[in-house]
Protein backbone atom coordinates (compact mmCIF):
# COMPACT_ATOMS: atom_id res chain seq x y z
CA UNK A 1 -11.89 2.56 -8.74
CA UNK A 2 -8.36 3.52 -9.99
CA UNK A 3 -5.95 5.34 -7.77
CA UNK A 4 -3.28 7.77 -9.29
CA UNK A 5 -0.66 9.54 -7.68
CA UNK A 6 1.07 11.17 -10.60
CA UNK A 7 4.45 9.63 -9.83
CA UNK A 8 5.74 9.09 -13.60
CA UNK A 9 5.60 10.86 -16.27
CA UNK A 10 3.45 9.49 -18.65
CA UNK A 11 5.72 9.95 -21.65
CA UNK A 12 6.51 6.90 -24.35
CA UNK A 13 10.05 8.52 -24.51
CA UNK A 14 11.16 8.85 -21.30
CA UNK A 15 12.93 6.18 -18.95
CA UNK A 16 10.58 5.08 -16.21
CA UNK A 17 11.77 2.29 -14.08
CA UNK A 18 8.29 0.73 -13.13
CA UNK A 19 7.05 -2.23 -10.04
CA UNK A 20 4.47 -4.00 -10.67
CA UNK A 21 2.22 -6.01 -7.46
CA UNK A 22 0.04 -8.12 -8.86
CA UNK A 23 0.51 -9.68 -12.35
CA UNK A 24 -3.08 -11.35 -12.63
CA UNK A 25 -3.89 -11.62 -17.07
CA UNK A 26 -0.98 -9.07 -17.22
CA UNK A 27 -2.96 -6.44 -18.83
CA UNK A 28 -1.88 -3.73 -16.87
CA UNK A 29 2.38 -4.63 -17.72
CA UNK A 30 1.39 -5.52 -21.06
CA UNK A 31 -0.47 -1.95 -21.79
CA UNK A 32 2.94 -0.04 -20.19
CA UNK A 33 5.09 -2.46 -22.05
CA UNK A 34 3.16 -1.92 -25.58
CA UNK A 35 2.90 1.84 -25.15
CA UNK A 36 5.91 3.19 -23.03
CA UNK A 37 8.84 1.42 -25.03
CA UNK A 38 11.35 2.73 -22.36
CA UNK A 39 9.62 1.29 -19.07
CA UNK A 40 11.60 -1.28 -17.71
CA UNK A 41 8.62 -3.30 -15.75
CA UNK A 42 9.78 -5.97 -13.05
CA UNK A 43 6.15 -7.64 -11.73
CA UNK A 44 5.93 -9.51 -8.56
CA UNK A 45 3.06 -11.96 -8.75
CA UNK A 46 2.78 -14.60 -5.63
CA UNK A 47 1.18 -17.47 -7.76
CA UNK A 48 3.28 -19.20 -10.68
CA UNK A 49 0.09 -20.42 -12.20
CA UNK A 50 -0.79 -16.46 -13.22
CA UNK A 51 2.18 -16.31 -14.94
CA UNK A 52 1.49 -19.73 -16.90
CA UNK A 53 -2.25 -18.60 -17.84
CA UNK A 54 -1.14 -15.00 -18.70
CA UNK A 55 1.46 -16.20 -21.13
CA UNK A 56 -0.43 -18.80 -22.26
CA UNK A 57 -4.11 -17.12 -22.75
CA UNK A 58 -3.36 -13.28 -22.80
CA UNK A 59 -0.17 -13.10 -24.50
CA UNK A 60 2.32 -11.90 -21.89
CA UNK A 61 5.87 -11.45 -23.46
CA UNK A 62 8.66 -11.42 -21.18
CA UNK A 63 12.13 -9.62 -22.54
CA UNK A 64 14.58 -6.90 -20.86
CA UNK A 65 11.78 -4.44 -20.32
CA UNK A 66 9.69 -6.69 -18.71
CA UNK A 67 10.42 -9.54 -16.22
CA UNK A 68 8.02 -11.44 -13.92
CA UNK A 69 9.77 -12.72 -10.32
CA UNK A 70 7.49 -15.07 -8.30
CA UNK A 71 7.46 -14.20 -4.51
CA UNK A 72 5.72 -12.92 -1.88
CA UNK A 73 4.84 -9.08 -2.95
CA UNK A 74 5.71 -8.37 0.57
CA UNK A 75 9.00 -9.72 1.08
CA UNK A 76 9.95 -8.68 -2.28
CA UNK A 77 9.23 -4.89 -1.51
CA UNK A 78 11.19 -5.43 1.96
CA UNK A 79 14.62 -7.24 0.23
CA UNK A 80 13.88 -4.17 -2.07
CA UNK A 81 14.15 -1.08 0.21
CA UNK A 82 17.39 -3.01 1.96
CA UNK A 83 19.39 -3.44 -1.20
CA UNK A 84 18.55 0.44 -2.15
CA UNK A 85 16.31 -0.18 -5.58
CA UNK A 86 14.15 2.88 -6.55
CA UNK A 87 11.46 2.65 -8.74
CA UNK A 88 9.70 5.87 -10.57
CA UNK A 89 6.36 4.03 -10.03
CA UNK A 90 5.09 1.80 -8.24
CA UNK A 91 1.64 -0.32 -8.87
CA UNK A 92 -0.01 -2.12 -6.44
CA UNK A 93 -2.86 -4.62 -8.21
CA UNK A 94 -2.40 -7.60 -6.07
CA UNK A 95 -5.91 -8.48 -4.88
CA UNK A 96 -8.18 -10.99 -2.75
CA UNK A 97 -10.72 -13.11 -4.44
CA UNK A 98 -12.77 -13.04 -0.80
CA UNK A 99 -15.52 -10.49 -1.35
CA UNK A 100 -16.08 -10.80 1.84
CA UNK A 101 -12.87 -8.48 3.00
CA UNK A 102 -12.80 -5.12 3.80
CA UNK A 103 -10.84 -4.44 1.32
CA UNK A 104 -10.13 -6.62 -1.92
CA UNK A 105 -7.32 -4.81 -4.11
CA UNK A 106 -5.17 -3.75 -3.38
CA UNK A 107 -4.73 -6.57 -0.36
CA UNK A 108 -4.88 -5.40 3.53
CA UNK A 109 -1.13 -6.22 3.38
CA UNK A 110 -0.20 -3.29 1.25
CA UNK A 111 -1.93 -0.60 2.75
CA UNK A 112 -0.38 -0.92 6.62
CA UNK A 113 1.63 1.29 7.52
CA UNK A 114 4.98 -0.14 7.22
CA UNK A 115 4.20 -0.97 3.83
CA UNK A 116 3.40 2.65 3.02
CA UNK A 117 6.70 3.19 4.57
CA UNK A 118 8.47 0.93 2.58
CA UNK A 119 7.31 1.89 -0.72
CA UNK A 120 8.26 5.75 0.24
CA UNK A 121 11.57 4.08 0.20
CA UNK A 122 11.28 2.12 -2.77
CA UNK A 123 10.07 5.53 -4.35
CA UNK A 124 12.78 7.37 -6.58
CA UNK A 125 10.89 10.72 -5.74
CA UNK A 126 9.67 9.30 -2.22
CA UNK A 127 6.36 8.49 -3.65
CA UNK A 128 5.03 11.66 -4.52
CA UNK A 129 5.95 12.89 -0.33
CA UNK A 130 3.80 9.94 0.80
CA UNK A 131 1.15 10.67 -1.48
CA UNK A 132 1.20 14.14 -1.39
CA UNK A 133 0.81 14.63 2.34
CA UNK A 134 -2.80 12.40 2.49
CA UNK A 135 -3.73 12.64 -1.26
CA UNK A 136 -3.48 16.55 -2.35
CA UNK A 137 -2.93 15.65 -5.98
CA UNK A 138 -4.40 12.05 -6.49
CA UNK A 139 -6.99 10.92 -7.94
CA UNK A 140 -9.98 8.00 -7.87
CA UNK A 141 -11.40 6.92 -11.02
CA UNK A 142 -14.03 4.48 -11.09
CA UNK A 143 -13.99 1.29 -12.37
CA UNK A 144 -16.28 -0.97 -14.25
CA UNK A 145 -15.39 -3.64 -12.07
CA UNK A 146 -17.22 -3.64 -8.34
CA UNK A 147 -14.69 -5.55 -6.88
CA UNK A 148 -11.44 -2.87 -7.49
CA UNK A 149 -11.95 0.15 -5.17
């Protein structure tokens, strides 16, 4: 299942400053990057080997719309929110491979509260009013995929 919030305009000629959690085979950068030619992407992916195997087998491009920085999604987020970046939109797709969990993507991590907190703060329209006040105006889609909920 997909969760939206509505927090950017979906419009190919608008600015949109856009996070990224999660870089995985890059298909969901490299679909805003292809489409919305003024998103400026920054993706935060923990392991360096993603980045290898999605430039190498699905094609990622890297340029000044789109940058990949390896670190900790979490530590990232909280050097973030203390320097004062915004970001119109703000993905989390940074997932467990452990069926076993509760929860697989996005990870535990990123749903406590603090993180919820911190990505208000991150948010250049405070994410929606923290998601609308408990989801008002979101929306689940669901996936073909029975390990994204």
């Amino acid at each position: 299942e997909l969760f939206l919030s509505g927090a950017a305009e979906m419009n190919r000629y608008k600015p949109a400053k856009v996070l990224v959690l999660g870089l995985g085979g890059g298909y969901l950068n490299t679909y805003l990057h292809h489409n919305y030619p003024k998103m400026d992407i920054t993706v935060i992916e923990l392991e360096p080997q993603m980045l290898e195997i999605s430039r190498k087998w699905f094609g990622l491009t890297l340029d000044e719309r789109q940058r990949v920085i390896i670190k900790d999604g979490v530590h990232f987020v909280e050097n973030a929110v203390a320097e004062g970046h915004k970001y119109d939109a703000i993905l989390v797709d940074a997932c467990v491979s452990d069926i076993s969990q509760w929860l697989i993507c996005p990870c535990e991590t990123f749903v406590k509260p603090q993180m919820v907190e911190n990505f208000a703060k991150l948010s250049a329209k405070e994410l929606r009013n923290r998601f609308r006040a408990a989801f008002k105006n979101c929306i689940l889609i669901q996936s073909h995929s029975q390990t994204n909920k």
